[in-house]
C-alpha atoms as a PDB file:
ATOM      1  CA  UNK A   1      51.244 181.916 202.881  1.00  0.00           C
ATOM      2  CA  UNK A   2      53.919 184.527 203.505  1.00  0.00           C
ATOM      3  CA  UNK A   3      56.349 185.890 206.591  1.00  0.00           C
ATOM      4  CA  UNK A   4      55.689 189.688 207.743  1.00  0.00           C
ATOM      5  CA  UNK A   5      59.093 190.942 208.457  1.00  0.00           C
ATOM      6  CA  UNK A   6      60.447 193.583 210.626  1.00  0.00           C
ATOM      7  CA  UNK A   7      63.387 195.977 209.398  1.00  0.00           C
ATOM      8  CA  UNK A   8      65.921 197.342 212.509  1.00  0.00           C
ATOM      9  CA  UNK A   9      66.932 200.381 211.570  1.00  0.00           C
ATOM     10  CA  UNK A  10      69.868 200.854 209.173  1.00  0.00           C
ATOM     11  CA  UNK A  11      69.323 200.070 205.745  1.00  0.00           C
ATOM     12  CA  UNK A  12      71.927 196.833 205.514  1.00  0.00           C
ATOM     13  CA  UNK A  13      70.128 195.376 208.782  1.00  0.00           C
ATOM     14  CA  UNK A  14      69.327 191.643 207.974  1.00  0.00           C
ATOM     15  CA  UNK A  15      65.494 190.776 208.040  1.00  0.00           C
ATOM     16  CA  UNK A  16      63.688 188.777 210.613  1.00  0.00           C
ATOM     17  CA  UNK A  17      60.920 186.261 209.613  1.00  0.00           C
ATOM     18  CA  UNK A  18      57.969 186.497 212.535  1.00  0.00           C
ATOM     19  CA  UNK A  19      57.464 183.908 214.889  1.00  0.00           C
ATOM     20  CA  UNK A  20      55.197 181.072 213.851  1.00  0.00           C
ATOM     21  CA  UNK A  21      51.857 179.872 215.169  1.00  0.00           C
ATOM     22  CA  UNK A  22      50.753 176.299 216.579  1.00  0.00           C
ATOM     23  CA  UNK A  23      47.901 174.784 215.683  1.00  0.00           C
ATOM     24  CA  UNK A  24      46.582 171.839 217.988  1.00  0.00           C
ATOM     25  CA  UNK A  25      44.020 169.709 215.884  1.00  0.00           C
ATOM     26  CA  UNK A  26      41.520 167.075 216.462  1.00  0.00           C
ATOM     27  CA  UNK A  27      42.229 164.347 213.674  1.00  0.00           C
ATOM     28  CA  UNK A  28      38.924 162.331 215.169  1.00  0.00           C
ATOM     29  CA  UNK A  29      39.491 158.644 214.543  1.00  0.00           C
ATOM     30  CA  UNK A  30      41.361 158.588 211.328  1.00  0.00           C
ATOM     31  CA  UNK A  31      38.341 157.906 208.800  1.00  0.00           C
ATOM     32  CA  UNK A  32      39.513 161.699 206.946  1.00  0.00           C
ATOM     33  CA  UNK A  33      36.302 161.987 205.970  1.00  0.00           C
ATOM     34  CA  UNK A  34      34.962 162.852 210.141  1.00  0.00           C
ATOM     35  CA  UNK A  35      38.076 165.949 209.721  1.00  0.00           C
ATOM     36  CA  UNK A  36      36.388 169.132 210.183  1.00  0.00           C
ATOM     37  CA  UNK A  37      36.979 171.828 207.105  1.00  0.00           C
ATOM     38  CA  UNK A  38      38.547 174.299 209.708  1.00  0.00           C
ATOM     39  CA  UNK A  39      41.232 171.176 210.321  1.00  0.00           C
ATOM     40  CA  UNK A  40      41.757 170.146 207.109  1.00  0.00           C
ATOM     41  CA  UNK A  41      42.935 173.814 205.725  1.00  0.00           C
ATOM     42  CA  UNK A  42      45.393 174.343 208.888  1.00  0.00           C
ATOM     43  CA  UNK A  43      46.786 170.975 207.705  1.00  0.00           C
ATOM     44  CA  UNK A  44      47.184 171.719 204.265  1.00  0.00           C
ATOM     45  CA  UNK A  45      48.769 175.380 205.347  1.00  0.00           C
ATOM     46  CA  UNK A  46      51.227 173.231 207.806  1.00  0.00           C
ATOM     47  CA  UNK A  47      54.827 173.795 207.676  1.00  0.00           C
ATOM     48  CA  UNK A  48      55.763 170.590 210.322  1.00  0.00           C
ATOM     49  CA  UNK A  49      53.326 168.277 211.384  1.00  0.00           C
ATOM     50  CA  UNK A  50      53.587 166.598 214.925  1.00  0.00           C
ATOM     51  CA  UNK A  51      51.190 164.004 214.430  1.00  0.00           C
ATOM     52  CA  UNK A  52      50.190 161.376 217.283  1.00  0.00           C
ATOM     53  CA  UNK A  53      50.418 156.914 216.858  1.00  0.00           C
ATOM     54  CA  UNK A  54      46.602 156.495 215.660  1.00  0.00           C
ATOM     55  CA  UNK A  55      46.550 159.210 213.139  1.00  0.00           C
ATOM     56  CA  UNK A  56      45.867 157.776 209.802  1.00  0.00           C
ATOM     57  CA  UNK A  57      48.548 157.871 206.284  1.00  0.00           C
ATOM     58  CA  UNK A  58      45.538 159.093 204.566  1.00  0.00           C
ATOM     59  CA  UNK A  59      45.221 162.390 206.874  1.00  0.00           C
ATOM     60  CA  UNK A  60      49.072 162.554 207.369  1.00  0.00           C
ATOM     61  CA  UNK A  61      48.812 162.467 203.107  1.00  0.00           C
ATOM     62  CA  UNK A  62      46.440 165.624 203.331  1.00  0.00           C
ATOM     63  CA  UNK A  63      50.235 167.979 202.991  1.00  0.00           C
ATOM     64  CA  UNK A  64      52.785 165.995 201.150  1.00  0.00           C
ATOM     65  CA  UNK A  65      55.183 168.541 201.632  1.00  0.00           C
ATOM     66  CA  UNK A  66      54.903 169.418 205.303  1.00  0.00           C
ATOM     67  CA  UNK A  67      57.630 167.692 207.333  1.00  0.00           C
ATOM     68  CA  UNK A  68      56.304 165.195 209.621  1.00  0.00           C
ATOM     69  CA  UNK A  69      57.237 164.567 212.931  1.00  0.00           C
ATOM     70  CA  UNK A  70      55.945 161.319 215.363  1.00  0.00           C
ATOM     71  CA  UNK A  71      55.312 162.058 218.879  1.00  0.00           C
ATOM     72  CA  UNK A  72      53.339 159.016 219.485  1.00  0.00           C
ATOM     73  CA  UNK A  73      52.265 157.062 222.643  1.00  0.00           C
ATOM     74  CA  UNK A  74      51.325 153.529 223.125  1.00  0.00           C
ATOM     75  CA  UNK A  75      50.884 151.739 226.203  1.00  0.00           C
ATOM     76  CA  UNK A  76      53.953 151.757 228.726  1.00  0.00           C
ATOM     77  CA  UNK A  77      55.817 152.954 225.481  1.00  0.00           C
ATOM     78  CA  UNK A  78      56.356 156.730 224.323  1.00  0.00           C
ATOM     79  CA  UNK A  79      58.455 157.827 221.410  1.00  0.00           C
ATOM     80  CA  UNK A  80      58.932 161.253 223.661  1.00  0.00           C
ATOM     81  CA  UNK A  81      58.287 162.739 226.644  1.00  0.00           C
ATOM     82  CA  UNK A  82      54.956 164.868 226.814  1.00  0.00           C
ATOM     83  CA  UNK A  83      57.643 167.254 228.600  1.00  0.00           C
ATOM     84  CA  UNK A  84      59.756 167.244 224.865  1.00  0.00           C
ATOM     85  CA  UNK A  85      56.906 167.396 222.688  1.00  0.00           C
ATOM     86  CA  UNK A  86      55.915 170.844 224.428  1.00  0.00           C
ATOM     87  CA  UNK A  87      59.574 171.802 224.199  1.00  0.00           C
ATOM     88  CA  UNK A  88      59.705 170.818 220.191  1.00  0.00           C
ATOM     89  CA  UNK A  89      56.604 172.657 219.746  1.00  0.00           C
ATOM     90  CA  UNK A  90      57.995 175.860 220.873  1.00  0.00           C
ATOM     91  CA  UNK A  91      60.706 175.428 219.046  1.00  0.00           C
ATOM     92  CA  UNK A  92      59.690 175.171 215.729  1.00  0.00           C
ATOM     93  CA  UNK A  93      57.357 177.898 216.129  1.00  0.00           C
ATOM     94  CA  UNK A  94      60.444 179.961 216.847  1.00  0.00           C
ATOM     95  CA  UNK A  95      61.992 179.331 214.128  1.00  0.00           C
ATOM     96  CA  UNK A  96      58.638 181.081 211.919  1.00  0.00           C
ATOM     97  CA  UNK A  97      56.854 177.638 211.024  1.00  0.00           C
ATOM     98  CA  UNK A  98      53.303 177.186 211.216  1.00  0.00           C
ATOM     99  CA  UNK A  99      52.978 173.802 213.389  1.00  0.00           C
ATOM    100  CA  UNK A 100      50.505 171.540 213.099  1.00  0.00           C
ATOM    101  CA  UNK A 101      50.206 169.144 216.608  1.00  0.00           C
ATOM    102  CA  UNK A 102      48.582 166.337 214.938  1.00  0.00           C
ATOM    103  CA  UNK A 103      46.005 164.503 217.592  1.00  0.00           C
ATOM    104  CA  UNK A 104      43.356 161.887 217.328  1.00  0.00           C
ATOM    105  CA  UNK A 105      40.332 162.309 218.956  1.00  0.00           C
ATOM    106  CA  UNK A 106      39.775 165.772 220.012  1.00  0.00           C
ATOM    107  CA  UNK A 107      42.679 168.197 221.383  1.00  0.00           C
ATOM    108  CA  UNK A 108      40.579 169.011 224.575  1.00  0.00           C
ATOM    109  CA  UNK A 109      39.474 165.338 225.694  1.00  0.00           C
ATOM    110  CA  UNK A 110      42.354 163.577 227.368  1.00  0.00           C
ATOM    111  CA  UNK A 111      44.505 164.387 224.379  1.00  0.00           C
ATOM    112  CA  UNK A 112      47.046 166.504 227.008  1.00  0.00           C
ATOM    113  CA  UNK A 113      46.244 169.693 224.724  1.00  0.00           C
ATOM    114  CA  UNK A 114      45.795 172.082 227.639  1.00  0.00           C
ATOM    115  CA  UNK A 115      49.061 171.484 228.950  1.00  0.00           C
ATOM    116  CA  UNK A 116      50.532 171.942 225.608  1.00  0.00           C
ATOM    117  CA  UNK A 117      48.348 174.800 224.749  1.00  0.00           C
ATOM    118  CA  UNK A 118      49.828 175.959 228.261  1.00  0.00           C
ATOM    119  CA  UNK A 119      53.525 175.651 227.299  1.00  0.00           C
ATOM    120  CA  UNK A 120      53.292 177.646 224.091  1.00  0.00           C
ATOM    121  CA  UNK A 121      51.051 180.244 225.337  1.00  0.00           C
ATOM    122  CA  UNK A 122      53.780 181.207 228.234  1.00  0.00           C
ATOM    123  CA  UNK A 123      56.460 181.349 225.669  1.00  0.00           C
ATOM    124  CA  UNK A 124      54.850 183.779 223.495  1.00  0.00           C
ATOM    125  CA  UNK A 125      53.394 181.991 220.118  1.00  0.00           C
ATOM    126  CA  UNK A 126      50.188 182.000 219.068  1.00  0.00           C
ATOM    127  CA  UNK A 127      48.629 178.920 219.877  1.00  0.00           C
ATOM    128  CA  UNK A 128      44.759 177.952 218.082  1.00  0.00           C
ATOM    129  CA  UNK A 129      42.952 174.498 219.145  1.00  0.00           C
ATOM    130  CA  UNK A 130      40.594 173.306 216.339  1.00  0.00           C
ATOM    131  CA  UNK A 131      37.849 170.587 217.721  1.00  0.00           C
ATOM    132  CA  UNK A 132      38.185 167.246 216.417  1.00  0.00           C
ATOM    133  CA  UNK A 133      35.624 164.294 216.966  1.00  0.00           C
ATOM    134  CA  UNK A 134      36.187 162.800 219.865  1.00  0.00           C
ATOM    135  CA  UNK A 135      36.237 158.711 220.487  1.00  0.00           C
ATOM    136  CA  UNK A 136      32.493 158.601 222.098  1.00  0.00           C
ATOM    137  CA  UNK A 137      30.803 160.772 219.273  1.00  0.00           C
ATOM    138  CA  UNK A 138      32.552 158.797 216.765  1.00  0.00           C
ATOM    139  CA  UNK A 139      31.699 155.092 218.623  1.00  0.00           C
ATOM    140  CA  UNK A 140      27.920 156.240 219.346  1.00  0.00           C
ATOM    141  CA  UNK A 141      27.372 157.102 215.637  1.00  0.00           C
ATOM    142  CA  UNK A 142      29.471 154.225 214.390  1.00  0.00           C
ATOM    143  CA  UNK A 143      27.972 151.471 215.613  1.00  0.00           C
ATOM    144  CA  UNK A 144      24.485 153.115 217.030  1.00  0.00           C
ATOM    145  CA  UNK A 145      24.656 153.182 220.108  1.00  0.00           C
ATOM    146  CA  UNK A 146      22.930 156.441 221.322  1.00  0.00           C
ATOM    147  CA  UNK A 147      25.172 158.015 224.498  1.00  0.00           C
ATOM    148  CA  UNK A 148      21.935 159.441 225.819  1.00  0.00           C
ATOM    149  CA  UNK A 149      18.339 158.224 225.270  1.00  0.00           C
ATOM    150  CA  UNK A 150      15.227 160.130 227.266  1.00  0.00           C
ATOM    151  CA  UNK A 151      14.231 156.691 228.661  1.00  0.00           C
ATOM    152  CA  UNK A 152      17.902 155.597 229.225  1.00  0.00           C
ATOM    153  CA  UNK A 153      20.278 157.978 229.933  1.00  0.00           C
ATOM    154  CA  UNK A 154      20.172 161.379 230.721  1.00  0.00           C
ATOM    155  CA  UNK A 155      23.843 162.343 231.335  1.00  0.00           C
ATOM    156  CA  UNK A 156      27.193 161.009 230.156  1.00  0.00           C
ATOM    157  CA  UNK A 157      30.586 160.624 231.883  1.00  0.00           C
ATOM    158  CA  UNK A 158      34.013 160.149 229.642  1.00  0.00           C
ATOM    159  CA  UNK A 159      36.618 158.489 231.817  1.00  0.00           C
ATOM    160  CA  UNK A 160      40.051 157.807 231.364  1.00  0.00           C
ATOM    161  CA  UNK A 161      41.536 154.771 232.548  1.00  0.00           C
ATOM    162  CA  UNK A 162      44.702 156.039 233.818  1.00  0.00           C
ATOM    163  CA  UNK A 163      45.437 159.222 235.254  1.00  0.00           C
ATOM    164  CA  UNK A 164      48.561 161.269 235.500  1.00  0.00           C
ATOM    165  CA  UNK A 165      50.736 158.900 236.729  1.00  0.00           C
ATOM    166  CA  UNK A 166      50.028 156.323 234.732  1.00  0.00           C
ATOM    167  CA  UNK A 167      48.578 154.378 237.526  1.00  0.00           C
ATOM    168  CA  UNK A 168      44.948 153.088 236.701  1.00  0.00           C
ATOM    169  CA  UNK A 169      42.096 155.194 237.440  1.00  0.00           C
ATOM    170  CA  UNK A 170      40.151 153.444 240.543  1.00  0.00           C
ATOM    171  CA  UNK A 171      37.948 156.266 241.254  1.00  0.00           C
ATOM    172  CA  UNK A 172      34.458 153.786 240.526  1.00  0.00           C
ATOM    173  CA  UNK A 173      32.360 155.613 243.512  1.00  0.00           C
ATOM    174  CA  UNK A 174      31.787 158.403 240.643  1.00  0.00           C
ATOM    175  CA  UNK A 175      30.795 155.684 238.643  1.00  0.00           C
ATOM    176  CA  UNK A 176      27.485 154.281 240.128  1.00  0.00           C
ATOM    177  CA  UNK A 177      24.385 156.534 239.560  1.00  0.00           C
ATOM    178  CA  UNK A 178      21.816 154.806 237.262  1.00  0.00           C
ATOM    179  CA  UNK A 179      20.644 156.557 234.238  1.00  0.00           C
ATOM    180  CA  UNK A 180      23.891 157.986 233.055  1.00  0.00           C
ATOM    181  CA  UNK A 181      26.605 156.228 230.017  1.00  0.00           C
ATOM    182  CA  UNK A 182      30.050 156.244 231.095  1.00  0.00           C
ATOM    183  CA  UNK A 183      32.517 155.760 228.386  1.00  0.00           C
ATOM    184  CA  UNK A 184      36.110 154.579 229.166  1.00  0.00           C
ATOM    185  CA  UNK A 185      38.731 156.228 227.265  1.00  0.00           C
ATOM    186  CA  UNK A 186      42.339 154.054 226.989  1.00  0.00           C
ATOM    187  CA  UNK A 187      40.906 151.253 229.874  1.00  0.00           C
ATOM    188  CA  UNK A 188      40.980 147.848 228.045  1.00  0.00           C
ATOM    189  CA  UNK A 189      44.306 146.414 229.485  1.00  0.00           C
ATOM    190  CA  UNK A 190      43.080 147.326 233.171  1.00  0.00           C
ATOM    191  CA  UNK A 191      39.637 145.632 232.054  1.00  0.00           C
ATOM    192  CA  UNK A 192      39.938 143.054 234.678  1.00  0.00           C
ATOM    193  CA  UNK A 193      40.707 145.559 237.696  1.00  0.00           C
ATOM    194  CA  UNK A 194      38.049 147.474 235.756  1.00  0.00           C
ATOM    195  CA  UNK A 195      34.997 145.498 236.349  1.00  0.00           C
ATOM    196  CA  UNK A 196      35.827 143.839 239.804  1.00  0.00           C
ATOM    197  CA  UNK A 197      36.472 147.307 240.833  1.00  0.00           C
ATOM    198  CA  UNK A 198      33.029 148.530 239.720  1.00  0.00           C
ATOM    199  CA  UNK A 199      31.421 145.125 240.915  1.00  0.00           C
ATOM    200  CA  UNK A 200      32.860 145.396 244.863  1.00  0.00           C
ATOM    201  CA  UNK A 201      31.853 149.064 244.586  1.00  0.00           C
ATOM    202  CA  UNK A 202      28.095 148.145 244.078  1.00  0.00           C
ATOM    203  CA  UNK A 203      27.433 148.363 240.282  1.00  0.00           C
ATOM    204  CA  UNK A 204      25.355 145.945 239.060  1.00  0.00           C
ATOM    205  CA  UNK A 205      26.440 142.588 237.528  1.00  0.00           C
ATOM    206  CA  UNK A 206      23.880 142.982 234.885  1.00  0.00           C
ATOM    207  CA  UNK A 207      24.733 146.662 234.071  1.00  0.00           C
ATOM    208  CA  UNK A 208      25.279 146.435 229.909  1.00  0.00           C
ATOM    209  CA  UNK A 209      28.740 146.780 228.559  1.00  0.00           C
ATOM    210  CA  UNK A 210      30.388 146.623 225.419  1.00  0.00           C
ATOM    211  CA  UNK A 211      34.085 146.961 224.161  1.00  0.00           C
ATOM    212  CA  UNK A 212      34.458 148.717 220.619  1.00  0.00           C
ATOM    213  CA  UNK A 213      37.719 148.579 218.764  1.00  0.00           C
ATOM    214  CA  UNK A 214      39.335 150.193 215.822  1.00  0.00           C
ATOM    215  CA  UNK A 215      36.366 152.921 216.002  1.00  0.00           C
ATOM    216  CA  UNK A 216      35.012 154.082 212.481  1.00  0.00           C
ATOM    217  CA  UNK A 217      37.786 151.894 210.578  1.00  0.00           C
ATOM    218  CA  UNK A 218      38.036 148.955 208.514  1.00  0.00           C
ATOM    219  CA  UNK A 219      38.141 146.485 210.723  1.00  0.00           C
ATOM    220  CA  UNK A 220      36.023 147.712 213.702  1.00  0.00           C
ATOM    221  CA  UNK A 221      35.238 145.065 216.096  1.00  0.00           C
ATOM    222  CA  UNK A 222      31.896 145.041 218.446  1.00  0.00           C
ATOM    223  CA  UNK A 223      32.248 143.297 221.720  1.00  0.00           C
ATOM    224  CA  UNK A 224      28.744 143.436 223.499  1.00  0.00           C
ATOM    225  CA  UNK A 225      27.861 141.970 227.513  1.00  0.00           C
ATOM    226  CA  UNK A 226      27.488 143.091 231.081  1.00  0.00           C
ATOM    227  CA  UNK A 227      29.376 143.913 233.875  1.00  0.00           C
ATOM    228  CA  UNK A 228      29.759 140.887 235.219  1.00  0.00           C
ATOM    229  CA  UNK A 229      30.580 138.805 231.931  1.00  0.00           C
ATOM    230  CA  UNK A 230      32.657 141.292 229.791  1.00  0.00           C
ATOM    231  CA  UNK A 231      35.997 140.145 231.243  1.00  0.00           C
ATOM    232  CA  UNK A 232      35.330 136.856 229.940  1.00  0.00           C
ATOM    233  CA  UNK A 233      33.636 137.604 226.760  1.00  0.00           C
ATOM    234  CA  UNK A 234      37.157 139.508 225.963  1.00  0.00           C
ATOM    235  CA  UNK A 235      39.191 136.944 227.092  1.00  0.00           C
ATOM    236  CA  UNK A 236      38.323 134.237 224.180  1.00  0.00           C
ATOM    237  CA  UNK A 237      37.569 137.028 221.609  1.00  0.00           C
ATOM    238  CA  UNK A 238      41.217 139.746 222.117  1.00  0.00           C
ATOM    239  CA  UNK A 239      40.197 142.293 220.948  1.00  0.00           C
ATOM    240  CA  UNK A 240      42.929 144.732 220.735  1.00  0.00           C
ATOM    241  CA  UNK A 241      43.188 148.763 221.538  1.00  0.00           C
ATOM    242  CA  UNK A 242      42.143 151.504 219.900  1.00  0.00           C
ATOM    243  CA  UNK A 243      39.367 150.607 221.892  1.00  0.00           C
ATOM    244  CA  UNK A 244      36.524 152.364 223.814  1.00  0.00           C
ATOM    245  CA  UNK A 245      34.088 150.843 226.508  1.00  0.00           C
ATOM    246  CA  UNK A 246      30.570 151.936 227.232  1.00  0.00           C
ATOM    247  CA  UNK A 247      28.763 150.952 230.185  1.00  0.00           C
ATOM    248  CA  UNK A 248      25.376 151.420 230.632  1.00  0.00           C
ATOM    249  CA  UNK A 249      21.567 150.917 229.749  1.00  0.00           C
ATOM    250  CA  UNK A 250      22.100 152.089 226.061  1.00  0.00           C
ATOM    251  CA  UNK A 251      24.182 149.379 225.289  1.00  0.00           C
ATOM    252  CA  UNK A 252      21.696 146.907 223.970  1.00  0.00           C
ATOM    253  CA  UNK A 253      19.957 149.347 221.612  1.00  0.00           C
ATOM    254  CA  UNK A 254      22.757 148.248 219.493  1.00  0.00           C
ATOM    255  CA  UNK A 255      20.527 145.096 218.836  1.00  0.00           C
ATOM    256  CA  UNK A 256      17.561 146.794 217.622  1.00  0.00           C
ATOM    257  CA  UNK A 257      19.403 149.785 215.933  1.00  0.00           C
ATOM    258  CA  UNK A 258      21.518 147.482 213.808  1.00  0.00           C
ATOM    259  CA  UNK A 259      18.945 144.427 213.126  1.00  0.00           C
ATOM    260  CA  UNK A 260      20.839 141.324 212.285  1.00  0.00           C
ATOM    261  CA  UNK A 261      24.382 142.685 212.569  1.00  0.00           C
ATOM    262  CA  UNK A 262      26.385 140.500 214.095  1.00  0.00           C
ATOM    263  CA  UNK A 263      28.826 141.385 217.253  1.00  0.00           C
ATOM    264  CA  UNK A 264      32.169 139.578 217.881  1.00  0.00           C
ATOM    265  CA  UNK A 265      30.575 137.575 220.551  1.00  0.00           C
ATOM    266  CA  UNK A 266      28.268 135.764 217.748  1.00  0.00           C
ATOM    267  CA  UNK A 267      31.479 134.767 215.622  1.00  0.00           C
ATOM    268  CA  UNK A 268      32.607 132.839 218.617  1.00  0.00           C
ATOM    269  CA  UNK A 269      29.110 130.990 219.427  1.00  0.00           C
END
């Protein structure tokens, strides 16, 4: 990897290393081995790495030598402003480093990378977005539970649970049709607003639903119910975010698709 420079006229002028480039990259779920090749060279080329909270040591370990930079968010508690991480990416790129803006998921699904895709574009840098695996692909595959099925579902909703102003997202009227799988991105401490929300808007009390934690990791955790019971079921078992929530008649193929796998539910019977 090398710096094109530009010369300004007399023959003593001092060189000037071009601006850098910013890379936004989907880390998927932190299992390294669901990184796609395209992300795992702009790692390894990566100057400075602003990586997000649930990307995993063993990607972060991909570049030893990059400098590493956390930007993270939990719930209710940011290490920095989405406002500063668009500022820092700018300026790093300024100074001629090739950044790497570290996400999990994918960059493009409720991972705020348009609006910093928007920040660097209007300042001038180059700015590349490089697909990652997003929560629901990685969940469906991970614990087989098909997002669409012919006799099930024939369209799929993602959802976040909050929405710009970190106030939950009540919008359940979008939420009603029958044959569709809506998955709920970041929604398991509003669960209980959640489901009565979806219950006095008309859906179903015996609509499936399961909660899925720690996706694709170690310790993944299977919650499986309906509508109506899920609040409860979650209540004795705690499961604790990462977590995703599917709703919708493809739940229980988790039953037949896994045979006698347990789900959290049976270690508390």
């Amino acid at each position: 990897m090398g710096y094109t420079f530009y010369r300004h006229g007399a023959k003593d002028d001092k060189f000037r290393a071009k601006i850098g480039k910013v890379y936004l990259v989907g880390a998927g779920t932190g299992d390294p081995e669901l990184l796609t090749i395209k992300a795992y060279k702009a790692i390894l080329k990566a100057d400075v790495i602003c990586y997000d909270n649930l990307v995993s040591d063993e990607i972060l370990a991909i570049n030893p030598t990059a400098e590493k930079i956390y930007v993270g968010k939990k719930c209710a508690k940011h290490s920095m402003p989405q406002q500063d991480i668009n500022g820092l990416l700018v300026t790093l790129a300024k100074q001629g480093k090739i950044v790497i803006r570290l996400k999990s998921g994918d960059p493009f699904i409720f991972g705020r990378g348009g609006e910093e895709m928007q920040t660097v574009v209007s300042a001038g840098i180059a700015c590349e977005s490089i697909a990652g695996i997003t929560t629901a692909l990685a969940v469906a595959n991970s614990v087989n539970i098909p997002l669409t099925h012919r006799d099930y579902a024939q369209s799929v909703k993602f959802v976040t649970g909050f929405l710009k102003t970190d106030t939950p997202n009540e919008q359940y009227a979008e939420l009603l049709a029958d044959n569709q799988t809506v998955i709920f991105y970041m929604g398991l401490n509003t669960l209980p607003n959640l489901t009565q929300g979806l219950l006095q808007a008309g859906k179903s009390a015996d609509t499936p639903f399961a909660i899925i934690s720690n996706v694709s990791r170690d310790n993944e955790q299977v919650l499986i119910g309906e509508l109506g019971t899920i609040q409860d079921l979650q209540a004795k078992a705690q499961l604790l975010s990462p977590a995703v929530m599917i709703m919708g008649d493809v739940v229980p193929l988790y039953h037949e698709l896994n045979g006698n796998k347990q789900t959290y539910q049976d270690l508390l019977a």
